[in-house]
Protein backbone atom coordinates (compact mmCIF):
# COMPACT_ATOMS: atom_id res chain seq x y z
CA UNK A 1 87.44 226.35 5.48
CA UNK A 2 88.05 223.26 7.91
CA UNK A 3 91.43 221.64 7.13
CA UNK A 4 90.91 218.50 5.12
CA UNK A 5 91.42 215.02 6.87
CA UNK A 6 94.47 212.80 5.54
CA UNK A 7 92.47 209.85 4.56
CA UNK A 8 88.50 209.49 4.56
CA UNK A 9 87.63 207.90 8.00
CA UNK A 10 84.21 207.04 6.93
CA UNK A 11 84.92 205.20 3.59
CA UNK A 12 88.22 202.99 5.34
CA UNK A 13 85.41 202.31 8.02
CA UNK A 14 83.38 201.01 5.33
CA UNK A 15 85.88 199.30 3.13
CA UNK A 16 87.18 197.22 6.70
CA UNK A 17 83.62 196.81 7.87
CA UNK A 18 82.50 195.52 4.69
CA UNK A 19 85.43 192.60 4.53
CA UNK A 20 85.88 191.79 8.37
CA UNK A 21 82.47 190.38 9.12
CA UNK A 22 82.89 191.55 12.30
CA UNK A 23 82.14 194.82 15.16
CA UNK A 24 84.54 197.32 14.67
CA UNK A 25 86.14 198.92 17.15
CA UNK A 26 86.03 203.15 17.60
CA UNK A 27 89.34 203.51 16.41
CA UNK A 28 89.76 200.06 14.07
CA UNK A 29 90.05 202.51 10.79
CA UNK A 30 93.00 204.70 12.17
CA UNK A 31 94.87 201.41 12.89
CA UNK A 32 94.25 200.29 9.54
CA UNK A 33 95.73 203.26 7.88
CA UNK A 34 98.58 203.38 9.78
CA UNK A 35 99.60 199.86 8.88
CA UNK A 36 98.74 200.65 5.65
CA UNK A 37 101.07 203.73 5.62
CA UNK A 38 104.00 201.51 7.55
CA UNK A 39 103.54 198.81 4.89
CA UNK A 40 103.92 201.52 1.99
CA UNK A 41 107.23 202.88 3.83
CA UNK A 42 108.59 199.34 4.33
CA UNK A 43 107.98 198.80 0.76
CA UNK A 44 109.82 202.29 -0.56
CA UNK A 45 112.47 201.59 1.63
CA UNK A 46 113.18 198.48 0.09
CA UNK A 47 112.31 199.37 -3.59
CA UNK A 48 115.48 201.63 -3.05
CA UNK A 49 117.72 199.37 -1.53
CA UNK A 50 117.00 196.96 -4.63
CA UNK A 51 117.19 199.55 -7.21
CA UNK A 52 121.16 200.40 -5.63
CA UNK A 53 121.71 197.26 -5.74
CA UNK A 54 121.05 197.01 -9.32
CA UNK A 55 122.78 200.41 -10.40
CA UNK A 56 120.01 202.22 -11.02
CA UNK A 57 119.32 205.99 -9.92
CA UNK A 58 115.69 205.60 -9.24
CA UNK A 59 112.84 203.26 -7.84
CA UNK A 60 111.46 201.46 -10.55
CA UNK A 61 108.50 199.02 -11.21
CA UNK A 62 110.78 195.99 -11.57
CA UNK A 63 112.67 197.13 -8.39
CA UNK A 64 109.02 197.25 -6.58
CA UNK A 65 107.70 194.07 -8.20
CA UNK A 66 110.86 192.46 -7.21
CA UNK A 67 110.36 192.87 -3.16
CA UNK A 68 106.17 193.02 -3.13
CA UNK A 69 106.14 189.34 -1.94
CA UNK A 70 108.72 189.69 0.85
CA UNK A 71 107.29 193.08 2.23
CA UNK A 72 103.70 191.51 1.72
CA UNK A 73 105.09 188.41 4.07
CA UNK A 74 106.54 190.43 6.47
CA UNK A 75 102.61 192.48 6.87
CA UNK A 76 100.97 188.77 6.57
CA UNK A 77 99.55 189.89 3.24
């Protein structure tokens, strides 16, 4: 059995084609998911710092909800 890829090449080459409106390079979809996956990290990263900050032991929703919009201005989301 082949080892299974981390992420579906063809569909984020689909998703990215479908909303750029423009030629794609070869390797457009792996940059995609990598920003993607640094975006997610930068967000965990400072879900936790918030969630210390507030006392509590774990990430939670309110802790995530309260540094989306910084995280997603930092990506130029």
């Amino acid at each position: 059995m082949a080892p299974q890829t981390p992420y579906p090449r063809a569909t984020v080459k689909r998703i990215v084609k479908a909303h750029s409106n423009r030629p794609l390079s070869k390797n457009a979809d792996v940059m995609v998911f990598l920003d993607y996956v640094l975006f997610l990290e930068e967000l965990v990263r400072e879900a936790s710092t918030a969630s210390k900050a507030a006392g509590e032991r774990q990430i939670s929703a309110a802790a995530v909800r309260k540094v989306r919009e910084k995280t997603l201005n930092k990506y130029n989301g």
